[in-house]
C-alpha atoms as a PDB file:
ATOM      1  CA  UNK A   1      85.969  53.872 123.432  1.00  0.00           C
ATOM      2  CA  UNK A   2      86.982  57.492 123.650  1.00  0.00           C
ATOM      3  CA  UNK A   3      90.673  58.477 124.361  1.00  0.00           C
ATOM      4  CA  UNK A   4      89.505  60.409 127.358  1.00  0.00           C
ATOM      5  CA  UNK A   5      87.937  57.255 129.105  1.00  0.00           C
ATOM      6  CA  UNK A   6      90.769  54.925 128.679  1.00  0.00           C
ATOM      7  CA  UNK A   7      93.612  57.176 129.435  1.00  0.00           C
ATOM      8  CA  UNK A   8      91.923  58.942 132.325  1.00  0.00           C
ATOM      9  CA  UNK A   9      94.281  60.483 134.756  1.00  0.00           C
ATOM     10  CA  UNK A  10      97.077  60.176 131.866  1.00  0.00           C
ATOM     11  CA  UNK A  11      94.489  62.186 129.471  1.00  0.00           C
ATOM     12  CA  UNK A  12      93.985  64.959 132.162  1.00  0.00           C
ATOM     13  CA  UNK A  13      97.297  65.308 133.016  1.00  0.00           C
ATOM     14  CA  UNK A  14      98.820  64.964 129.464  1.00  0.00           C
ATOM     15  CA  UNK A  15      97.741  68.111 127.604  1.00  0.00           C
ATOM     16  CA  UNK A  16     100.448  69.166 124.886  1.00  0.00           C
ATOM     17  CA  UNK A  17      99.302  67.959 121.484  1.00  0.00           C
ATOM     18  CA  UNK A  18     101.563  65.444 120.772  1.00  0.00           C
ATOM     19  CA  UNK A  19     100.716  63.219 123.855  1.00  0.00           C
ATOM     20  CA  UNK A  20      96.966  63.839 122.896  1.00  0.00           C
ATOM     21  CA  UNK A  21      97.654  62.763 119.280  1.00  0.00           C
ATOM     22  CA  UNK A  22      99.444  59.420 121.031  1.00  0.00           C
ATOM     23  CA  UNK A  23      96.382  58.869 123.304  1.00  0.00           C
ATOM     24  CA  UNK A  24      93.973  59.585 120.606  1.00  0.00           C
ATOM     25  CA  UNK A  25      95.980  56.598 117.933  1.00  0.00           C
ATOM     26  CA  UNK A  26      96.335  54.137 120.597  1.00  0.00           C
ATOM     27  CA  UNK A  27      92.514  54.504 121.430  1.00  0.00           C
ATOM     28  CA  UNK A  28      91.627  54.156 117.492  1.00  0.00           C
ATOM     29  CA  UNK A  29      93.901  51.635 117.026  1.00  0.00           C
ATOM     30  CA  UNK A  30      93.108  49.680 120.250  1.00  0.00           C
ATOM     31  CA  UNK A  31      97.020  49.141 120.901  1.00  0.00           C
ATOM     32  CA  UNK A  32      99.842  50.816 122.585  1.00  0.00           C
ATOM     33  CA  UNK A  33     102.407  48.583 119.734  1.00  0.00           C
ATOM     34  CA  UNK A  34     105.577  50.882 119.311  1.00  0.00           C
ATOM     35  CA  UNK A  35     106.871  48.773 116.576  1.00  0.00           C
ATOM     36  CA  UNK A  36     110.984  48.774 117.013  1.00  0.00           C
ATOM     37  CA  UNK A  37     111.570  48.386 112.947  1.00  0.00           C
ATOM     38  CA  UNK A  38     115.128  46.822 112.861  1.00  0.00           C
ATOM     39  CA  UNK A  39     115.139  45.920 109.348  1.00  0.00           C
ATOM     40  CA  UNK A  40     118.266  46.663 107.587  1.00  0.00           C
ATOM     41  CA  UNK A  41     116.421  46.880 104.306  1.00  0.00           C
ATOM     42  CA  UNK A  42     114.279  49.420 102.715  1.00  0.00           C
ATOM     43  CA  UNK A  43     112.187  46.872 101.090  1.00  0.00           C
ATOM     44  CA  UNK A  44     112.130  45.014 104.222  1.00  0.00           C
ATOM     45  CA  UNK A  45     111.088  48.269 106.241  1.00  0.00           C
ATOM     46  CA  UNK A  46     108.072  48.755 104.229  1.00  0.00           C
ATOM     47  CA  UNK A  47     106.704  45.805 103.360  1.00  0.00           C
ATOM     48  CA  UNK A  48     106.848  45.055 107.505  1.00  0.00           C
ATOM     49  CA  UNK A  49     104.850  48.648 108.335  1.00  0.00           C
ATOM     50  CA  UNK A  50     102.039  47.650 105.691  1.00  0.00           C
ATOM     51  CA  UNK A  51     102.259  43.746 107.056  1.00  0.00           C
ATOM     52  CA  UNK A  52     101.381  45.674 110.350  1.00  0.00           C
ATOM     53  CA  UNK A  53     100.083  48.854 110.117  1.00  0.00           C
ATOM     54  CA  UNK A  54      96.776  48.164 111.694  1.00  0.00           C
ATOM     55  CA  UNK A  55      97.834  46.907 114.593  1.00  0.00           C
ATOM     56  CA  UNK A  56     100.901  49.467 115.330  1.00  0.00           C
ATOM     57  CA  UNK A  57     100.502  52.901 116.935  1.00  0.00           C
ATOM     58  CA  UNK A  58     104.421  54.060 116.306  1.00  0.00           C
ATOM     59  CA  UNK A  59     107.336  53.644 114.705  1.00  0.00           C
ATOM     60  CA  UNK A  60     110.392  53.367 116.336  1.00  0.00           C
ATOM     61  CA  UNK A  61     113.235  53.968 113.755  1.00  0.00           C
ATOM     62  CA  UNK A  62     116.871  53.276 113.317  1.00  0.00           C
ATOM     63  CA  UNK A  63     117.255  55.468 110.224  1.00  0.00           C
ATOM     64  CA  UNK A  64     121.340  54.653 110.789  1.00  0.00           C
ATOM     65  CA  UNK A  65     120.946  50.980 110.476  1.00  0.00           C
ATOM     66  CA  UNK A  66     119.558  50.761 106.756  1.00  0.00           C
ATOM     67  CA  UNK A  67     121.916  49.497 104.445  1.00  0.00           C
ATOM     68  CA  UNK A  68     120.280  50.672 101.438  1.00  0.00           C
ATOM     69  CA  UNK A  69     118.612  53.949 102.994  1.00  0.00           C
ATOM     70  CA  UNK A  70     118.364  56.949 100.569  1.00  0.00           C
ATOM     71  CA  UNK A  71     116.132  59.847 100.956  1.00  0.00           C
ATOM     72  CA  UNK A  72     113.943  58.709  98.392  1.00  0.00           C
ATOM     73  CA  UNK A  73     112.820  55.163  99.551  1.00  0.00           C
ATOM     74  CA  UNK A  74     113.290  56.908 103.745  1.00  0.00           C
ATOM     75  CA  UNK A  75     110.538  59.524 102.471  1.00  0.00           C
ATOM     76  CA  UNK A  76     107.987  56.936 100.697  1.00  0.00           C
ATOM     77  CA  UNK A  77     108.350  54.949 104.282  1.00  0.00           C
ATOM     78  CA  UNK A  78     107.554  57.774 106.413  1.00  0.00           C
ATOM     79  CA  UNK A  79     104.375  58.983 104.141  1.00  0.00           C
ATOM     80  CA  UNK A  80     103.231  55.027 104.686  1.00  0.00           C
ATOM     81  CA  UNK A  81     103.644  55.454 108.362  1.00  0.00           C
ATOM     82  CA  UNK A  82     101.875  58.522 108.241  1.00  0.00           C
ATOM     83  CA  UNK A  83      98.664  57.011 106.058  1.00  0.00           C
ATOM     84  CA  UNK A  84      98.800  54.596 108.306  1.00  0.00           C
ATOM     85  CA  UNK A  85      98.299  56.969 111.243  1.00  0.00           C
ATOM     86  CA  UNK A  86     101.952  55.560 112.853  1.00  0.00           C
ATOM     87  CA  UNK A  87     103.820  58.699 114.997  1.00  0.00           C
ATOM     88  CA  UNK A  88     107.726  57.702 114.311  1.00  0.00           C
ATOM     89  CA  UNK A  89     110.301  57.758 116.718  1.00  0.00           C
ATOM     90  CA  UNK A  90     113.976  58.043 115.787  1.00  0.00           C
ATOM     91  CA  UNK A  91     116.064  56.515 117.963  1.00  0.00           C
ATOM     92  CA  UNK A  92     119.096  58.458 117.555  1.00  0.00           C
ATOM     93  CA  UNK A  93     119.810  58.594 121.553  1.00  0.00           C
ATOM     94  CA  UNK A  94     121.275  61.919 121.243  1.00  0.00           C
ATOM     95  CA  UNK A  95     123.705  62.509 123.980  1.00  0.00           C
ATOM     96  CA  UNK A  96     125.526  65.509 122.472  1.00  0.00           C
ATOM     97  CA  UNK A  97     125.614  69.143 123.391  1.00  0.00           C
ATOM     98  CA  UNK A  98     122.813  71.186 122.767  1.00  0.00           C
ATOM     99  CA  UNK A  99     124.076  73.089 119.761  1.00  0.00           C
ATOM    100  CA  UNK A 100     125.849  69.836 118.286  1.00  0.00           C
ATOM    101  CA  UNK A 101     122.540  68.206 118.850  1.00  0.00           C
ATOM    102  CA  UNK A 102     120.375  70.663 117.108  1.00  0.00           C
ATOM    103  CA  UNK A 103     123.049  70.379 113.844  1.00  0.00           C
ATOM    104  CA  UNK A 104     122.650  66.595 114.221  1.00  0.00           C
ATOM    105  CA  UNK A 105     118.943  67.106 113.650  1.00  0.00           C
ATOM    106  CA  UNK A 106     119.951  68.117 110.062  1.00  0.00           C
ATOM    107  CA  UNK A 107     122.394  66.356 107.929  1.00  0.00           C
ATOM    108  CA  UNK A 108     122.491  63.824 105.688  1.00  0.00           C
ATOM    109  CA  UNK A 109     118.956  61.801 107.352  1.00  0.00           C
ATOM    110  CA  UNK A 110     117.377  65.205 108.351  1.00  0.00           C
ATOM    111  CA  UNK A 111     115.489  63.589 111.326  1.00  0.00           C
ATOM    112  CA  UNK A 112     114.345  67.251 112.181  1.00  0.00           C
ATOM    113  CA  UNK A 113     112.245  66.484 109.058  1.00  0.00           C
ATOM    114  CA  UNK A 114     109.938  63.354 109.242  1.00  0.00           C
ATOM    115  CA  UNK A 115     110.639  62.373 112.859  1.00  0.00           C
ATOM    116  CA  UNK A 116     107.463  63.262 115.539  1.00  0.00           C
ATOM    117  CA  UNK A 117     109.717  62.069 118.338  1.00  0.00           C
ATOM    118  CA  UNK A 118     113.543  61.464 119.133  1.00  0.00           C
ATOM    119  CA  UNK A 119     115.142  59.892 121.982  1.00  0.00           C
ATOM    120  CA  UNK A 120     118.098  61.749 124.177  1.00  0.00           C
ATOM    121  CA  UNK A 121     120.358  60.864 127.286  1.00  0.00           C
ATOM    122  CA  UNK A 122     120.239  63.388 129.589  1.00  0.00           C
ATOM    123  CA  UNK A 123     124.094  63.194 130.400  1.00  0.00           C
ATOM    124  CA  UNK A 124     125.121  66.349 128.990  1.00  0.00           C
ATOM    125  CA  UNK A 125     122.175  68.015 130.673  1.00  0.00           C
ATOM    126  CA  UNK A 126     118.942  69.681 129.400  1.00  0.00           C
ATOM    127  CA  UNK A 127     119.820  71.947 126.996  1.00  0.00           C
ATOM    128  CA  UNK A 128     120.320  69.044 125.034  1.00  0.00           C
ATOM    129  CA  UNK A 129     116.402  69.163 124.984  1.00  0.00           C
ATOM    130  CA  UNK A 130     116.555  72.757 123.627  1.00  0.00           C
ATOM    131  CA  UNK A 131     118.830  72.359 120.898  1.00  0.00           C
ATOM    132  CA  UNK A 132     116.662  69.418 119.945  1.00  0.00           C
ATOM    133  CA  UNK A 133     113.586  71.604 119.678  1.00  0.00           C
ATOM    134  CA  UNK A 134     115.613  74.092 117.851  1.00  0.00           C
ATOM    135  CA  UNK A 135     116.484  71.322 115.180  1.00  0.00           C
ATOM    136  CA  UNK A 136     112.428  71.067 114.914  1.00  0.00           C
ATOM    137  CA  UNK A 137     111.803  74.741 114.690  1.00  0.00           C
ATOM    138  CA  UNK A 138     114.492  75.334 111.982  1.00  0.00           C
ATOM    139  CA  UNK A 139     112.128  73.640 109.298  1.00  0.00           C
ATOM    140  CA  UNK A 140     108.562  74.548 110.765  1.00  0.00           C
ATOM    141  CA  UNK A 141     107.911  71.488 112.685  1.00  0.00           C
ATOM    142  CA  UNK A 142     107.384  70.599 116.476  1.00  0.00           C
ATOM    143  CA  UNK A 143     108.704  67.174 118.321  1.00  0.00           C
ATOM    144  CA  UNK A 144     108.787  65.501 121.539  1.00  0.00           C
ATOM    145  CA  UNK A 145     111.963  64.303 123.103  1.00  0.00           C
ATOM    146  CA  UNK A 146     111.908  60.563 125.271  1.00  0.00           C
ATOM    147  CA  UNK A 147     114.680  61.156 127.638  1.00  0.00           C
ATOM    148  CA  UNK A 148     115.920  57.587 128.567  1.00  0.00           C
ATOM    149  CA  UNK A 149     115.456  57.210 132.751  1.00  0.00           C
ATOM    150  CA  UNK A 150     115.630  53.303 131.927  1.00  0.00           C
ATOM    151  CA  UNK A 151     117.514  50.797 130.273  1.00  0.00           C
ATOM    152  CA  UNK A 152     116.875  47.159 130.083  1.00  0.00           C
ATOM    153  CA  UNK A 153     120.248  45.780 129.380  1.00  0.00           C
ATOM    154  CA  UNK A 154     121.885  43.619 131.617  1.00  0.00           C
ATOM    155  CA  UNK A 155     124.529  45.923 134.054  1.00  0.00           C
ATOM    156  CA  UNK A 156     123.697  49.334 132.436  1.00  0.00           C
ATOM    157  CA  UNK A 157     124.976  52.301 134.319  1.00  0.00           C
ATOM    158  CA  UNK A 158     121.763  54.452 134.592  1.00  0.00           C
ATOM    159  CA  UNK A 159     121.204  53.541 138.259  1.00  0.00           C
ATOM    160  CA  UNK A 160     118.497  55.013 140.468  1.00  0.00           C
ATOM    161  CA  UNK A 161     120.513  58.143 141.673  1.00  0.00           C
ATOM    162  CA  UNK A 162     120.590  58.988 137.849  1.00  0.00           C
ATOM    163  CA  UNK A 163     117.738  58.041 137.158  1.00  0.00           C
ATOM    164  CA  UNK A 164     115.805  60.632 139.783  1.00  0.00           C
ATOM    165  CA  UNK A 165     117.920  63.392 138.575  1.00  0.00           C
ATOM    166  CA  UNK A 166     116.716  62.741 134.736  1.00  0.00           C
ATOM    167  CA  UNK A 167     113.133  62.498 135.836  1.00  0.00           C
ATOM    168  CA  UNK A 168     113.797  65.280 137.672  1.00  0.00           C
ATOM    169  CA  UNK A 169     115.026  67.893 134.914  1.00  0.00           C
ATOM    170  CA  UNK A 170     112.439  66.376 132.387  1.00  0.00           C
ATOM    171  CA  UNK A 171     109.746  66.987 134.511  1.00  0.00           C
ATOM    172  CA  UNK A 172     110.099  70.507 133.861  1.00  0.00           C
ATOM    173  CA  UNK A 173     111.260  70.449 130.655  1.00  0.00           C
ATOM    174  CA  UNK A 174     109.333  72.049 127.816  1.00  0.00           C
ATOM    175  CA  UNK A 175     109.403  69.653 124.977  1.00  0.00           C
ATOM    176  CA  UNK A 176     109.795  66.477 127.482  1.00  0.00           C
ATOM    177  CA  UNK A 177     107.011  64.348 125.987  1.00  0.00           C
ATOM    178  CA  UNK A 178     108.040  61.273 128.369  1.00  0.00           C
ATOM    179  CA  UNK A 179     110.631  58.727 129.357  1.00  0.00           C
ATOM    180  CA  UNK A 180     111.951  55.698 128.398  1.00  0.00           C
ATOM    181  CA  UNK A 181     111.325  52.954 131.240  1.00  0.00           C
ATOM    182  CA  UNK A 182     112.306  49.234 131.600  1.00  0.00           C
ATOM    183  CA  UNK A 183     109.541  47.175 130.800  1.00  0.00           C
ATOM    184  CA  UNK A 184     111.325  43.904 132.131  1.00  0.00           C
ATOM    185  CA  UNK A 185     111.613  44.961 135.432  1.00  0.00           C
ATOM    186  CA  UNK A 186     107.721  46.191 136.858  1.00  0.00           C
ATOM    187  CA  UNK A 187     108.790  47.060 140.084  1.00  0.00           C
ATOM    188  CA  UNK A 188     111.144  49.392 138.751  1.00  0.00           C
ATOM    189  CA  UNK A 189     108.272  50.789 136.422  1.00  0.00           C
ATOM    190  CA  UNK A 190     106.114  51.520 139.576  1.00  0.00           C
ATOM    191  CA  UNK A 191     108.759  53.062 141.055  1.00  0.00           C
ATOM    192  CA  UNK A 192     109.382  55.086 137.307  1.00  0.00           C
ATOM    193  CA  UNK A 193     105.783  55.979 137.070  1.00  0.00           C
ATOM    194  CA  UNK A 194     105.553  57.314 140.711  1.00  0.00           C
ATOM    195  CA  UNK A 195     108.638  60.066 140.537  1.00  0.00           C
ATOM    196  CA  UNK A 196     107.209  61.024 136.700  1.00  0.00           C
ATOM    197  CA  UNK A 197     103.476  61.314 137.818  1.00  0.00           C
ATOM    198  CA  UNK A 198     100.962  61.683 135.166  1.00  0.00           C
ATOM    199  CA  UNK A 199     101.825  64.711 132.930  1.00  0.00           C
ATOM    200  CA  UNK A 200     104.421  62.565 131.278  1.00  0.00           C
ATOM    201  CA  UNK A 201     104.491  59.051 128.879  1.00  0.00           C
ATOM    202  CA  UNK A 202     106.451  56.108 129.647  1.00  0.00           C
ATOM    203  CA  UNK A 203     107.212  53.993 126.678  1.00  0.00           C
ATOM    204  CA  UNK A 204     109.067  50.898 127.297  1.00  0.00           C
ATOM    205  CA  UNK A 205     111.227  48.280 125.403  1.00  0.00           C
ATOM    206  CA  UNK A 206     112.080  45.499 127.351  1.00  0.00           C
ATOM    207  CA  UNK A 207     108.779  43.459 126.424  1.00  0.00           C
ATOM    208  CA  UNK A 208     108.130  40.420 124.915  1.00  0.00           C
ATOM    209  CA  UNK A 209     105.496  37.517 124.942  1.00  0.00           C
ATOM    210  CA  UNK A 210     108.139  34.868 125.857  1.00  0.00           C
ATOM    211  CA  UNK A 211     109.720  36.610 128.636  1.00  0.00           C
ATOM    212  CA  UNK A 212     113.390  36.155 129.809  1.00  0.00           C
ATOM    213  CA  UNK A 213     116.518  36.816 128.394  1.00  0.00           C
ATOM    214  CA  UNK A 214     117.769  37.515 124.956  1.00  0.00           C
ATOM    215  CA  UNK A 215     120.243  37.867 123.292  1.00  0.00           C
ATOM    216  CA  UNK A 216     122.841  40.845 123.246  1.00  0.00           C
ATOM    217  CA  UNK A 217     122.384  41.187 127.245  1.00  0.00           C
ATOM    218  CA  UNK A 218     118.174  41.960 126.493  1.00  0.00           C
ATOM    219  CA  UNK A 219     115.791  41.214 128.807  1.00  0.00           C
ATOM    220  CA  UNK A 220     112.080  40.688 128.377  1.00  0.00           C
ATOM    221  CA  UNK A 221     109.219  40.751 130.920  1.00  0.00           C
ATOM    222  CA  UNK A 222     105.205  40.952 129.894  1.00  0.00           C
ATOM    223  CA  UNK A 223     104.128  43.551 127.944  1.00  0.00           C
ATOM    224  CA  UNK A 224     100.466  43.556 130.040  1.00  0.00           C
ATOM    225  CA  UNK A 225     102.568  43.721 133.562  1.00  0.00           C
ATOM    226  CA  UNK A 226     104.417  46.353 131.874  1.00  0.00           C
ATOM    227  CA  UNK A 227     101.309  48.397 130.640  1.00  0.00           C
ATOM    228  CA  UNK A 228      99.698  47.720 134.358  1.00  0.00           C
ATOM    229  CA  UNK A 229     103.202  48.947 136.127  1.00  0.00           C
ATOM    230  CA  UNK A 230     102.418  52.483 134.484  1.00  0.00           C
ATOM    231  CA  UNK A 231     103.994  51.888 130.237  1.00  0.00           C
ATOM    232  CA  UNK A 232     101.990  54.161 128.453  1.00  0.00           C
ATOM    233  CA  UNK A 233     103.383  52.346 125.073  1.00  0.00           C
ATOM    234  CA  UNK A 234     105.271  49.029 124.363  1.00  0.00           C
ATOM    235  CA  UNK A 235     108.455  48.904 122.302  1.00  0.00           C
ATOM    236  CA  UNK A 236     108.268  45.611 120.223  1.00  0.00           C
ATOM    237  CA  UNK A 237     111.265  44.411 118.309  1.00  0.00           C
ATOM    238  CA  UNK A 238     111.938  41.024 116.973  1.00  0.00           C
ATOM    239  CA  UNK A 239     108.526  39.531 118.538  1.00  0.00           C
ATOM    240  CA  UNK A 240     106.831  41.152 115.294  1.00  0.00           C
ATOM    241  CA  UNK A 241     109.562  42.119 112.689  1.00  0.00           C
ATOM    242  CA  UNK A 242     111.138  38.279 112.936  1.00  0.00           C
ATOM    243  CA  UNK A 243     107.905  36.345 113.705  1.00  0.00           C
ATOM    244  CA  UNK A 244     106.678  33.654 110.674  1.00  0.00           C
ATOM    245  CA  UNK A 245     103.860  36.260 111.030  1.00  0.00           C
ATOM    246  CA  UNK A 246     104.452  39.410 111.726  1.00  0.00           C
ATOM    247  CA  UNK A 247     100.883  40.564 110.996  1.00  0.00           C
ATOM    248  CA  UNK A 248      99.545  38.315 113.786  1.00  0.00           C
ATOM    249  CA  UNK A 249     102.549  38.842 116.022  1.00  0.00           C
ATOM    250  CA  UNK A 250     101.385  42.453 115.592  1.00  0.00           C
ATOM    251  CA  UNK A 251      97.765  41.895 116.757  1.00  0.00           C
ATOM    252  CA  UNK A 252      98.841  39.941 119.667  1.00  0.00           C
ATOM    253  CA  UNK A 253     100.929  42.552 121.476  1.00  0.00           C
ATOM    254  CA  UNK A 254      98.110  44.895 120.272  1.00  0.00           C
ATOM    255  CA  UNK A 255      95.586  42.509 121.761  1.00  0.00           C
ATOM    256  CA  UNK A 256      97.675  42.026 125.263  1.00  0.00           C
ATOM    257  CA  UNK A 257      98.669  46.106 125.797  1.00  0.00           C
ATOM    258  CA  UNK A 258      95.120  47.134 124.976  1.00  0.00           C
ATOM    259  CA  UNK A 259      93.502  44.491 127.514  1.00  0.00           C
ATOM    260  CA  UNK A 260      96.162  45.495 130.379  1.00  0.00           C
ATOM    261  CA  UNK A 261      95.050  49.200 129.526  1.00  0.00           C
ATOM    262  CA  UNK A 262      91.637  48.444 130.205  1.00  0.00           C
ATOM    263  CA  UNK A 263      92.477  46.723 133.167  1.00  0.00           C
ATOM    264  CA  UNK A 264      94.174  50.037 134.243  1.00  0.00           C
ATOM    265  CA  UNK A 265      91.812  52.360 133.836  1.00  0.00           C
ATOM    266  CA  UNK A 266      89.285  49.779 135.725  1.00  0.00           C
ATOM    267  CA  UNK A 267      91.872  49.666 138.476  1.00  0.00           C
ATOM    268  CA  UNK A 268      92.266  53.602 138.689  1.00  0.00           C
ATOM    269  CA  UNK A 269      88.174  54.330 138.558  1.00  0.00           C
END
């Protein structure tokens, strides 16, 4: 099925070439997987993105969290993601000023340099969104920044006053590709989806197959309700990367966000 058909309004709306190339893998790959890779290992890392790969449209990356990370073994895993056709997504959650944020970019990991997408609080403001670009542009590249509108732990302080004013400012935002939502609550989604309208992504953790809490303060609701609330992508963690299988576990949520899709664009026709 073409990109155009499935994604519909979303595909209209969403013009700027990274949210096409997003559309275009998810419709290849028949999933909207963002695989959350919290492996502390390098050897871990890759061996889960090829146990995968077929099933998983992104990567969502803490390059921080690797134990034995060096830019070696970090650049053989992102030219795996890429044959694989996986955008990656660093999950820094940049918060800083815009300047600090662009230097932050560079450094040691160099996320200005392999990373398609980035994630960003809003609570220094949107310039933040700038200097992010800026980090991009200093080595020839372009990006997409997921400002976080939702969390999904338990008592977070991004309540629905804050929430409106991110939308708000990333709406107009060059660079915005989207928001991240809270895929355990669908009612908030709906409400998410509404104030964003269609010219931005939602991506949402918060998913799971067995739905309910976690541990750490998580909660999980269905990835299909999540898709059908208005998630343009579901962040998986541990239901893949700590399943017997993570291959199947892979296919599964694959399977689930792909069917809920179609459901969607059925609903919407």
């Amino acid at each position: 099925m073409r990109a155009a058909e499935v994604w519909g309004k979303r595909w209209a709306a969403c013009t700027e070439p990274l949210q096409r190339r997003w559309m275009e893998v998810a419709a290849q790959k028949r999933s909207l997987v963002v695989l959350a890779a919290d492996r502390r290992s390098m050897s871990g890392l890759i061996d889960l993105i090829d146990a995968v790969s077929g099933s998983v449209a992104a990567l969502k990356t803490h390059v921080d969290l690797v134990d034995d990370w060096s830019p070696e073994s970090w650049h053989e895993l992102c030219a795996r993601a890429a044959a694989a056709d996986m955008l990656i997504m660093e999950d820094r959650k940049f918060a800083d000023i815009s300047g600090i944020s662009r230097d932050q970019m560079a450094g040691a990991h160099d996320v200005r340099s392999w990373a398609d997408l980035v994630t960003a609080h809003l609570i220094s403001g949107p310039d933040i969104i700038s200097g992010l670009l800026a980090g991009w542009g200093e080595v020839g590249r372009e990006g997409g920044v997921m400002l976080l509108a939702q969390m999904s732990s338990r008592e977070n302080l991004l309540d629905r006053t804050y929430t409106e004013r991110v939308v708000g400012l990333g709406r107009e935002a060059v660079g915005c590709f989207g928001f991240i939502g809270n895929g355990s609550r669908p009612d908030e989604l709906r409400r998410l989806r509404a104030a964003v309208g269609e010219a931005r992504m939602i991506w949402t953790p918060g998913v799971n197959l067995a739905v309910g809490d976690g541990e750490m303060g998580q909660r999980y609701g269905d990835p299909g309700e999540a898709v059908l609330a208005g998630s343009d992508g579901i962040i998986v963690g541990g239901g893949i990367h700590s399943a017997a299988d993570p291959g199947a576990a892979a296919v599964a949520y694959a399977e689930m966000s792909w069917n809920a899709l179609l459901k969607r664009a059925e609903d919407e026709a």
